[in-house]
C-alpha atoms as a PDB file:
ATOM      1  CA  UNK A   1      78.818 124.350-140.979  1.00  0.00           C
ATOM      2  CA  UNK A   2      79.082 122.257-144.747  1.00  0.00           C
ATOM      3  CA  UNK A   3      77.471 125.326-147.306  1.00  0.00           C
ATOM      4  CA  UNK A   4      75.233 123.259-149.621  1.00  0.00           C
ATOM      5  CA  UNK A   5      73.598 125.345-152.664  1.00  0.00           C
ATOM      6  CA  UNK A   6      70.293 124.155-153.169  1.00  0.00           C
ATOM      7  CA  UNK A   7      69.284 121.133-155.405  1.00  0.00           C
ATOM      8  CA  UNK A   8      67.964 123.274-158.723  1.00  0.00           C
ATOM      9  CA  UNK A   9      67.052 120.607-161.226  1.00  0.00           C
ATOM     10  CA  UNK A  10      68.777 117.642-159.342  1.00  0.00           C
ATOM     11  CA  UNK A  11      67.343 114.048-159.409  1.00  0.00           C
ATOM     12  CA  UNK A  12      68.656 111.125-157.013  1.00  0.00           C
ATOM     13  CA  UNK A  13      69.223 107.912-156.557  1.00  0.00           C
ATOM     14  CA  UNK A  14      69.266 106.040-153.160  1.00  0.00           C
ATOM     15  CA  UNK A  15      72.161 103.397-152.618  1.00  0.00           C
ATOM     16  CA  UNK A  16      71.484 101.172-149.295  1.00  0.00           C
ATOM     17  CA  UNK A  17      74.105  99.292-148.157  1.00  0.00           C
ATOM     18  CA  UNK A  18      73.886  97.346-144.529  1.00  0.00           C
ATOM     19  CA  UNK A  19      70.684  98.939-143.732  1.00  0.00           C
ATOM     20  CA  UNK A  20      72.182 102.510-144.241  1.00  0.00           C
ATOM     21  CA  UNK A  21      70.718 104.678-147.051  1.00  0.00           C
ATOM     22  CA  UNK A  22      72.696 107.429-148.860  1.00  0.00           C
ATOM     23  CA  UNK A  23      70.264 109.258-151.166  1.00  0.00           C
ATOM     24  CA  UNK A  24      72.938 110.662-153.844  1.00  0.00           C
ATOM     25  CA  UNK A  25      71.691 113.661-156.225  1.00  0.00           C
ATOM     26  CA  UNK A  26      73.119 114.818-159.221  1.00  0.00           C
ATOM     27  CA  UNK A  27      72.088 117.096-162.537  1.00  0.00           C
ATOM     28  CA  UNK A  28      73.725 114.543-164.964  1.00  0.00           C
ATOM     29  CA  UNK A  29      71.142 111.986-165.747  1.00  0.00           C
ATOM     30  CA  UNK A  30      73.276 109.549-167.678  1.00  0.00           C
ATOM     31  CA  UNK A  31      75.490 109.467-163.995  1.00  0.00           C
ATOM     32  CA  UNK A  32      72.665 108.404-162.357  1.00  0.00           C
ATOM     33  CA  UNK A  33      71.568 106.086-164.324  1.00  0.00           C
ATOM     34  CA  UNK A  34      75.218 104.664-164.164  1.00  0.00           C
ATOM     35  CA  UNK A  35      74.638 104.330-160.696  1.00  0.00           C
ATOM     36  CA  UNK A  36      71.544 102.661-160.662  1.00  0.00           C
ATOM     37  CA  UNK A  37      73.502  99.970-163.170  1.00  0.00           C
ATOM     38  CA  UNK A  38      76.599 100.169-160.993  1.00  0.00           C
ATOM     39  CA  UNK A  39      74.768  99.655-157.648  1.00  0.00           C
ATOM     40  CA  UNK A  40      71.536  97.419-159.273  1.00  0.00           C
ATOM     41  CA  UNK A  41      70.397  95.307-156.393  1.00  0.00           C
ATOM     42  CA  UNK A  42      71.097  98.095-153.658  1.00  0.00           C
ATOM     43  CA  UNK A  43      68.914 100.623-155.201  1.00  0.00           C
ATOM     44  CA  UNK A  44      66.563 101.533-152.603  1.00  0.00           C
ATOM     45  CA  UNK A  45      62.710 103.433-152.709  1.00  0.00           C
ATOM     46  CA  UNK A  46      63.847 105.169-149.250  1.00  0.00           C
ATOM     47  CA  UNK A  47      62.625 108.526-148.376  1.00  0.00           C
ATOM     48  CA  UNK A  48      64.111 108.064-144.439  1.00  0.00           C
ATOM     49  CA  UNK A  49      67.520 108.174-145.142  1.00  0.00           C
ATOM     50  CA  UNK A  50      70.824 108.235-143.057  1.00  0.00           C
ATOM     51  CA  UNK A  51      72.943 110.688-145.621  1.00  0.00           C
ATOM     52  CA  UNK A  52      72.081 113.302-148.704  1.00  0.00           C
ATOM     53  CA  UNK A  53      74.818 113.616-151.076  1.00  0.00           C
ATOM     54  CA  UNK A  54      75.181 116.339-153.722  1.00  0.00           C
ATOM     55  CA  UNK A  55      77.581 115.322-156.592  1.00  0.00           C
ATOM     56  CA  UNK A  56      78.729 117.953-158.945  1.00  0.00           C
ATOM     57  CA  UNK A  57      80.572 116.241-161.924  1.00  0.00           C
ATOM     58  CA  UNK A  58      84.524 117.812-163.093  1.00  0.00           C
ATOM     59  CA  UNK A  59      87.941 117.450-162.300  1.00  0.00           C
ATOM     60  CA  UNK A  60      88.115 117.993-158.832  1.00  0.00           C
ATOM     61  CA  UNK A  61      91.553 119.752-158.502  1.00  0.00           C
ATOM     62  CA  UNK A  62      93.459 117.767-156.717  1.00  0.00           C
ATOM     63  CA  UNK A  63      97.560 118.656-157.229  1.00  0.00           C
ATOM     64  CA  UNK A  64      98.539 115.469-157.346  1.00  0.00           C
ATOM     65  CA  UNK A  65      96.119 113.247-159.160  1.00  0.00           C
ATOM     66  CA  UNK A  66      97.431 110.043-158.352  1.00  0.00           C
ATOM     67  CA  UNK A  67      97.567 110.706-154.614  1.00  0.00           C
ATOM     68  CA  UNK A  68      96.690 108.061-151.831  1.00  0.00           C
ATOM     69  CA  UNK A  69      93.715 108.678-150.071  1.00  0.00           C
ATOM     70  CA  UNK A  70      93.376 111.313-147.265  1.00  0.00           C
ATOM     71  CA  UNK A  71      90.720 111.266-144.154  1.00  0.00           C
ATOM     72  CA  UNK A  72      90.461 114.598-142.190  1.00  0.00           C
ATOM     73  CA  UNK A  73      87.996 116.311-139.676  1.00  0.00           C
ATOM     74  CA  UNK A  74      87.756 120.331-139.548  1.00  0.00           C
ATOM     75  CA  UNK A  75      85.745 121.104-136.601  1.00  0.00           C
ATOM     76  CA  UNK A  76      83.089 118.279-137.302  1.00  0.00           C
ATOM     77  CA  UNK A  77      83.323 118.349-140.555  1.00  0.00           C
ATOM     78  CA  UNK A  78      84.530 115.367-142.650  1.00  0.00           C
ATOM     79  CA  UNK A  79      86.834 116.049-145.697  1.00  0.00           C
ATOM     80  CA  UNK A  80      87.817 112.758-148.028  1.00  0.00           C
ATOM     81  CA  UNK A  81      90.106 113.574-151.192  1.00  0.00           C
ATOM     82  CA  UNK A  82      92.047 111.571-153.487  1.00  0.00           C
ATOM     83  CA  UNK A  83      93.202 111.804-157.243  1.00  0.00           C
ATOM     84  CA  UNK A  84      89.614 111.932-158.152  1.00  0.00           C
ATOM     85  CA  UNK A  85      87.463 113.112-156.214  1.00  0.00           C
ATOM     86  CA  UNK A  86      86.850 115.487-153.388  1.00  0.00           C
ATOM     87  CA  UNK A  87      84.318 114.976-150.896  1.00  0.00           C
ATOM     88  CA  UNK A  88      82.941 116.673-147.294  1.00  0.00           C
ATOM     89  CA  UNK A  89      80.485 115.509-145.411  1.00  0.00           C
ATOM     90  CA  UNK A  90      78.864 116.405-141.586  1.00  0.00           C
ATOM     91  CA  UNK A  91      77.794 113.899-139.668  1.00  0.00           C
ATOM     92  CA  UNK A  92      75.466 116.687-137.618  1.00  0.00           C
ATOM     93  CA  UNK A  93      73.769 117.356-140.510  1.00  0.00           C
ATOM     94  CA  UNK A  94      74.072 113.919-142.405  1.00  0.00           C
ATOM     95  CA  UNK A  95      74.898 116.210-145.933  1.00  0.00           C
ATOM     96  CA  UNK A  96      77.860 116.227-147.584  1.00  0.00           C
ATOM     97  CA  UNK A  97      79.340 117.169-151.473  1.00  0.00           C
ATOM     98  CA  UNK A  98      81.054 115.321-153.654  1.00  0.00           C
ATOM     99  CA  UNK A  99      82.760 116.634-156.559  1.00  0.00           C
ATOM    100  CA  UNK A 100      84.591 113.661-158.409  1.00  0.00           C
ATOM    101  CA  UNK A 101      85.215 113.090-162.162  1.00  0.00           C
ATOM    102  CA  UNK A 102      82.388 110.839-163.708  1.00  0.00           C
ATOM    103  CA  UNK A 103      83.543 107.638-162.917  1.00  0.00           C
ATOM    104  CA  UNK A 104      82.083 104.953-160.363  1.00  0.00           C
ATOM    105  CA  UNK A 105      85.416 104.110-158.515  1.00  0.00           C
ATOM    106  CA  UNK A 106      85.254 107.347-156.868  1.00  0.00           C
ATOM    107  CA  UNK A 107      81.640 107.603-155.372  1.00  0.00           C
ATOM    108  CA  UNK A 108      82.787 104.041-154.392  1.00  0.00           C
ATOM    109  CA  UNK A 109      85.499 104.897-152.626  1.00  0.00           C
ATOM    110  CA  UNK A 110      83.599 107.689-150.834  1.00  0.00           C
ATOM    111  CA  UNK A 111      80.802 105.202-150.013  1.00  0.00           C
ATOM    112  CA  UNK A 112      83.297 102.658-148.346  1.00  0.00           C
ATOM    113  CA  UNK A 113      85.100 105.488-146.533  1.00  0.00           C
ATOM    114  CA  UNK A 114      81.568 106.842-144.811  1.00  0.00           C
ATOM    115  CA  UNK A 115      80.530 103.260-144.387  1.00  0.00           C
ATOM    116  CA  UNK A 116      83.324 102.193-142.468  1.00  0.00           C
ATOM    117  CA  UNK A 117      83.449 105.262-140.184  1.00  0.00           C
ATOM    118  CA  UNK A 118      79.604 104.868-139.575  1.00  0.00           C
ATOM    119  CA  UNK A 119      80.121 101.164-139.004  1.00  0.00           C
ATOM    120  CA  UNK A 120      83.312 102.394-136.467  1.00  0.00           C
ATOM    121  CA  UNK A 121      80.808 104.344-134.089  1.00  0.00           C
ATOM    122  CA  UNK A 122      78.355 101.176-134.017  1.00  0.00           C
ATOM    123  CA  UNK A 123      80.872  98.598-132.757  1.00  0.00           C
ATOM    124  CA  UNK A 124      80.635  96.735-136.509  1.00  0.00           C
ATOM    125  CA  UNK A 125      83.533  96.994-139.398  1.00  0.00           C
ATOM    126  CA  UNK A 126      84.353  96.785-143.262  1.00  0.00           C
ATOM    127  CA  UNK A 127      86.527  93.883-143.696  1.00  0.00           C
ATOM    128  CA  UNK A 128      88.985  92.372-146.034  1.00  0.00           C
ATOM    129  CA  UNK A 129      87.732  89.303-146.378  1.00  0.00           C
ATOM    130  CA  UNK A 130      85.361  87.172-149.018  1.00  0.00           C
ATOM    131  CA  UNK A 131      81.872  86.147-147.212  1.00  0.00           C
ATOM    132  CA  UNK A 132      78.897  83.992-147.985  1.00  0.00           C
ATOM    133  CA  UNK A 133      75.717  82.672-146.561  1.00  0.00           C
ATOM    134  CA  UNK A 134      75.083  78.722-146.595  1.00  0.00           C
ATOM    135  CA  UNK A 135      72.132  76.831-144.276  1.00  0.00           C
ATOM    136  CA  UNK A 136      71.219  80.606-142.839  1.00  0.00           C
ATOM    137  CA  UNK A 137      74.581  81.204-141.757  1.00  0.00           C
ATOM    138  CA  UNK A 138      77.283  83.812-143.046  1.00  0.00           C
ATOM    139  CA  UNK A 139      81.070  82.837-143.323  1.00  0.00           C
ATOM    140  CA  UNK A 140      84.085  85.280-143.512  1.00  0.00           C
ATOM    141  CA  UNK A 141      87.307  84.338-145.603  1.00  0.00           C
ATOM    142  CA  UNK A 142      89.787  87.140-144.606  1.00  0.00           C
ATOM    143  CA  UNK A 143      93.611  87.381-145.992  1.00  0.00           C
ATOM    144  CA  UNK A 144      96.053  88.937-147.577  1.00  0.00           C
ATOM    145  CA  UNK A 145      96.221  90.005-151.155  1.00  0.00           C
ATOM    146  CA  UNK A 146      96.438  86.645-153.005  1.00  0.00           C
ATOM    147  CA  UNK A 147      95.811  84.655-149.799  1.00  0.00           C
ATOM    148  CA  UNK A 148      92.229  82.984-151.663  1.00  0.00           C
ATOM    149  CA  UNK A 149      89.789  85.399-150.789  1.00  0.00           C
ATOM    150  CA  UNK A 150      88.516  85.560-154.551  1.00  0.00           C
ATOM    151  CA  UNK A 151      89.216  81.599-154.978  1.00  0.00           C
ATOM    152  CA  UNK A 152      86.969  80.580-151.841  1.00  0.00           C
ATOM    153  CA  UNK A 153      84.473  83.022-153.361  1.00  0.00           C
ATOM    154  CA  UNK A 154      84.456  81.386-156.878  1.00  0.00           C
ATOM    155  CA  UNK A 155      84.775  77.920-154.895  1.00  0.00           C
ATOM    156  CA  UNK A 156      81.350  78.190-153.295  1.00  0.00           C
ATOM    157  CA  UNK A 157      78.567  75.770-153.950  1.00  0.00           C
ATOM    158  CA  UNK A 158      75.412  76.225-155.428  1.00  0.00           C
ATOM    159  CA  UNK A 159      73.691  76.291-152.099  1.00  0.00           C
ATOM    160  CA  UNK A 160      75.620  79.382-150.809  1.00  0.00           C
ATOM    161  CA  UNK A 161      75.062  82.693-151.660  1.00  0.00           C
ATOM    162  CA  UNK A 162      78.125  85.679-152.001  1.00  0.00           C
ATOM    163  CA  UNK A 163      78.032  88.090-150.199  1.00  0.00           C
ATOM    164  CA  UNK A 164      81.375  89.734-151.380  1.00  0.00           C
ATOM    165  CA  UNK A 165      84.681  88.770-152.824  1.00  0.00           C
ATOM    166  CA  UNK A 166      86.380  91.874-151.220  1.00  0.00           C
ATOM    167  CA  UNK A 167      85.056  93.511-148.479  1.00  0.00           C
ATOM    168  CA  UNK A 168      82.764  92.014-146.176  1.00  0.00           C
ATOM    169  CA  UNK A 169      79.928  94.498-144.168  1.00  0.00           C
ATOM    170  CA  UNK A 170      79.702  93.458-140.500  1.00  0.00           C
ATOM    171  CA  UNK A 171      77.252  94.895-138.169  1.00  0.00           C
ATOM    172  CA  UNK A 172      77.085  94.284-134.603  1.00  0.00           C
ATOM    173  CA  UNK A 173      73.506  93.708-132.858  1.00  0.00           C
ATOM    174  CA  UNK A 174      72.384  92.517-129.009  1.00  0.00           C
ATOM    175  CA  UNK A 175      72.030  89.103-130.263  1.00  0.00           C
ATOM    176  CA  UNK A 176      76.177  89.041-132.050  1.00  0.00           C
ATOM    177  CA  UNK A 177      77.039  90.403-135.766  1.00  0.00           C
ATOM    178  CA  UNK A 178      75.787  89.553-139.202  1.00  0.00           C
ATOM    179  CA  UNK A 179      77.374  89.829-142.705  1.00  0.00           C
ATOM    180  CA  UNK A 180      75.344  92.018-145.182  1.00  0.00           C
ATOM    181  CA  UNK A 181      76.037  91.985-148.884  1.00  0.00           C
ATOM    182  CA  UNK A 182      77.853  94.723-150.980  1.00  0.00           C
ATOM    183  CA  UNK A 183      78.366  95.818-153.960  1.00  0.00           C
ATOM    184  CA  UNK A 184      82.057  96.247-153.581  1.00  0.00           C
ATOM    185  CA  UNK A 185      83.496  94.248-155.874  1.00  0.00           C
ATOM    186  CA  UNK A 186      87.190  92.368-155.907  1.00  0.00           C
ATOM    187  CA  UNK A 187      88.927  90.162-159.150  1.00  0.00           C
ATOM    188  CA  UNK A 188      85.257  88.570-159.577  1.00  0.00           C
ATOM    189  CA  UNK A 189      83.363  92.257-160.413  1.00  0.00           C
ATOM    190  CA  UNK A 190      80.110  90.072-158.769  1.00  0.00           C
ATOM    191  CA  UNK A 191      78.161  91.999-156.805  1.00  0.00           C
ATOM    192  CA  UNK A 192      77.398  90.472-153.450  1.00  0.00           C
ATOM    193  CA  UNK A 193      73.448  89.410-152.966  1.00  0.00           C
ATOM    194  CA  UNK A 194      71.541  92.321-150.881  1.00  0.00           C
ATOM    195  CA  UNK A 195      70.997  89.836-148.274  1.00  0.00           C
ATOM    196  CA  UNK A 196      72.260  88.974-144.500  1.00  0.00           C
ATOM    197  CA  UNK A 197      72.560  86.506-141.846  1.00  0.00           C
ATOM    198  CA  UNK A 198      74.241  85.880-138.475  1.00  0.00           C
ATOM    199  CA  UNK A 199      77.577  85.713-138.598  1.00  0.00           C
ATOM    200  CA  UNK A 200      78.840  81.927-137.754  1.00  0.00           C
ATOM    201  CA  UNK A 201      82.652  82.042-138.255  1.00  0.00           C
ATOM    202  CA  UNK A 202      85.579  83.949-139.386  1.00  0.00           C
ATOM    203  CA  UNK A 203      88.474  81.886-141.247  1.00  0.00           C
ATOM    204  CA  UNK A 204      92.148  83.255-141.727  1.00  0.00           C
ATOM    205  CA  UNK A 205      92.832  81.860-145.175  1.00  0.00           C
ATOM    206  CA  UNK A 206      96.274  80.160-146.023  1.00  0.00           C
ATOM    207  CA  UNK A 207      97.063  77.883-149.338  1.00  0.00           C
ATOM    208  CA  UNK A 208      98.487  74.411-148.363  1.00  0.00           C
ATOM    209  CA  UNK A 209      98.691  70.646-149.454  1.00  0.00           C
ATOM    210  CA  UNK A 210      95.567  69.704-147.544  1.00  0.00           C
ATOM    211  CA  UNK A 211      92.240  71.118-146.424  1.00  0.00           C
ATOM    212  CA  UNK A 212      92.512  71.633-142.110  1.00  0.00           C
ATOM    213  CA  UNK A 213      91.007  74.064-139.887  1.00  0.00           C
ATOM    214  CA  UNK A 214      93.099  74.801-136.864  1.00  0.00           C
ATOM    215  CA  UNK A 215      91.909  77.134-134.119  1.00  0.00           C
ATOM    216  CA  UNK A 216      93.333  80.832-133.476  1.00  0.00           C
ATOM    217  CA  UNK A 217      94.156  81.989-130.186  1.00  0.00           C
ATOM    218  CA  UNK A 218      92.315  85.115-128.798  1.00  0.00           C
ATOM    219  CA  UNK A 219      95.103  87.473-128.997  1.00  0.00           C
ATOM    220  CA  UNK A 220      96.510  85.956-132.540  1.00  0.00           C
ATOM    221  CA  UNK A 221      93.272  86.191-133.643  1.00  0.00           C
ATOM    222  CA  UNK A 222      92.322  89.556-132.834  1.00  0.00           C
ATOM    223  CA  UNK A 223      95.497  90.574-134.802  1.00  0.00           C
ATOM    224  CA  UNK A 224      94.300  89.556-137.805  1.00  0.00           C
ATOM    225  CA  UNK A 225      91.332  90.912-137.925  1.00  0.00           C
ATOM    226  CA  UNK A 226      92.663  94.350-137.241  1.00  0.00           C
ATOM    227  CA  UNK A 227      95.027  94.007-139.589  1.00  0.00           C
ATOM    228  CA  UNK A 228      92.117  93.369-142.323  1.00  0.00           C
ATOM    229  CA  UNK A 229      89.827  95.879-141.204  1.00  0.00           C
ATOM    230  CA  UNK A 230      89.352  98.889-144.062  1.00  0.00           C
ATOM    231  CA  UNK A 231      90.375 102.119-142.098  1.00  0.00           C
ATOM    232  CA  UNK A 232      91.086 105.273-143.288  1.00  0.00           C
ATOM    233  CA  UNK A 233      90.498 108.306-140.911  1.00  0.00           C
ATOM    234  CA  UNK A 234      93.143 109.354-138.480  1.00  0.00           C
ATOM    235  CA  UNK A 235      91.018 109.601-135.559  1.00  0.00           C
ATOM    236  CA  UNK A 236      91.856 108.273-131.860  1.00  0.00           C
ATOM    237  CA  UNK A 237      87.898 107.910-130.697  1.00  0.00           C
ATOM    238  CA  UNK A 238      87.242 105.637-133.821  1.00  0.00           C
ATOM    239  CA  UNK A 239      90.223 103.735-133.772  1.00  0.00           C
ATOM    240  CA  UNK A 240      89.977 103.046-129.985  1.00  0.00           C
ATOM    241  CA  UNK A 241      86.326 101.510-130.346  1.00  0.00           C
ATOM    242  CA  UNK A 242      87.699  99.605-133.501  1.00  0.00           C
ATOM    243  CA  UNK A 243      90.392  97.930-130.943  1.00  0.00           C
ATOM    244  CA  UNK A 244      87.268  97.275-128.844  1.00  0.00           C
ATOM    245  CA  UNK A 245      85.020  95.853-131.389  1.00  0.00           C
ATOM    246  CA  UNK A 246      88.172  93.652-132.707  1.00  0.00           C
ATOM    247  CA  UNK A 247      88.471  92.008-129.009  1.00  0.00           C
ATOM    248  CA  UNK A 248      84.362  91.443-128.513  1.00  0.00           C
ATOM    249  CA  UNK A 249      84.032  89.932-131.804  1.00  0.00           C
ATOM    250  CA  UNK A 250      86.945  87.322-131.595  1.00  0.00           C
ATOM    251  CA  UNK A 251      85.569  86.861-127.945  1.00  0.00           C
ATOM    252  CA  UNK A 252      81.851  86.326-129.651  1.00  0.00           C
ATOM    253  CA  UNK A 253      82.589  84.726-133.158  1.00  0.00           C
ATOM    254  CA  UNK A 254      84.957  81.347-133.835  1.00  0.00           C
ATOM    255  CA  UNK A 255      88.168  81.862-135.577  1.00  0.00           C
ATOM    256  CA  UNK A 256      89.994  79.761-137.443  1.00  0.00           C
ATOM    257  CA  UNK A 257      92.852  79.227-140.106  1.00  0.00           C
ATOM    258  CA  UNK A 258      91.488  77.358-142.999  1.00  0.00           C
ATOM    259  CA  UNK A 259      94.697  75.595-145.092  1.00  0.00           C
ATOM    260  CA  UNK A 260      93.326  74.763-147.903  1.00  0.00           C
ATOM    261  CA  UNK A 261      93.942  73.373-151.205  1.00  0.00           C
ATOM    262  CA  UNK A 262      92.454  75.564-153.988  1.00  0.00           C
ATOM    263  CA  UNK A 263      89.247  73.315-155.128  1.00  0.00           C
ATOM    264  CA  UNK A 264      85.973  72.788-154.125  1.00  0.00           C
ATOM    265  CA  UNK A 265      86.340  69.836-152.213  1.00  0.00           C
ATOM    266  CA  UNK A 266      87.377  72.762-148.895  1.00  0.00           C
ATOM    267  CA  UNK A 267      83.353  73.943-149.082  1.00  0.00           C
ATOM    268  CA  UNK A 268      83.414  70.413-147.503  1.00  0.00           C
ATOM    269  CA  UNK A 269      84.619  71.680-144.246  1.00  0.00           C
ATOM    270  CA  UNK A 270      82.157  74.624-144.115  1.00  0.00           C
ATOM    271  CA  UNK A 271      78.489  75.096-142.612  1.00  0.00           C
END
């Protein structure tokens, strides 16, 4: 079991993302207050929530501090460490530690990394791809690096509002899967509006002459998507129901390449 001393003159901040709540406590008050800036608009008043976090602020000893990140389970417990940070976390227990230097890309990477795995276990997904909601409807722009994820997201009309430029949050319910807005941020540093809505279509984005959408078949399709979904752990279970969720979503949701030339006549095509 995860050893947690207790919280002697900690305060917290709550960061909901997706409808899950991480309540994140720390002694330093200037890093919370960093996070509250960082994370302003998914700053929630939650007492219920899904994960407590204890930060403790340092170098977290890693040997190699400009190591890739590595995903590992110890007899149900969690352990996340790159350059750094260093972070453990059981999902029995919903508490974990982080001990990270005292910078935001860290507690963001540790946020994505438990989001994603949460997301794994409740047939939804992080995402590579841009997303926005226009006429009550969310749209996903998926690619790779320099494929027009950022440009569709700058692109979008007035009447649309970004979700994300980076990483798109989608959660599965009875009904099919919505988008939800993050605050992970890509080339734009926007963060996405703390909104959702039903997810109406997935595009594969491609540059071209002209603006088309062509359909995807099933099997093409379902490619894709797994090849833009943000994984890290190493873990069979997971990565089995993330083959799952990739086939019931392309069976559920439209996808489509969008070709497109890089101005905002292609928002013409979508909603």
């Amino acid at each position: 079991m995860l050893e947690l001393a207790p919280l002697v003159d900690c305060s917290n901040v709550v960061i909901e993302i997706g409808g899950i709540a991480a309540r994140v406590a720390a002694a330093d008050p200037a890093f919370l207050q960093m996070l509250e800036n960082r994370y302003a608009g998914f700053i929630s008043s939650r007492t219920d929530v899904d994960f407590d976090f204890h930060v403790d602020l340092g170098e977290p000893g890693m040997a190699d501090p400009d190591a890739d990140v590595s995903v590992a389970n110890c007899m149900g417990c969690w352990s996340v460490e790159r350059g750094d940070f260093r972070a453990e976390w059981e999902p029995e227990t919903s508490r974990g530690r982080i001990r990270q230097s005292p910078n935001p890309y860290a507690i963001d990477a540790v946020l994505r990394i438990l989001h994603s795995m949460l997301l794994a276990k409740r047939g939804g997904f992080l995402l590579h791809a841009a997303s926005a909601i226009r006429n009550g409807k969310a749209f996903l722009f998926a690619g790779v690096s320099g494929a027009g994820k950022t440009t569709m997201a700058g692109l979008a009309p007035a009447d649309a509002s970004l979700l994300t430029d980076e990483i798109s949050y989608v959660r599965k319910h009875a009904h099919g899967y919505s988008a939800c807005g993050t605050p992970f941020t890509g080339e734009l540093e926007q963060l996405g509006e703390n909104i959702s809505a039903p997810i109406a279509a997935l595009y594969l984005l491609a540059k071209g002459s002209a603006n088309r959408i062509d359909p995807v078949p099933a099997a093409e399709a379902a490619r894709a998507l797994l090849s833009n979904i943000l994984f890290f752990a190493k873990d069979q279970e997971m990565i089995g129901a993330l083959l799952h969720s990739a086939c019931e979503f392309v069976g559920r949701i439209p996808v489509s390449r969008l070709t497109f030339v890089p101005d905002s006549r292609v928002w013409g095509l979508i909603g």
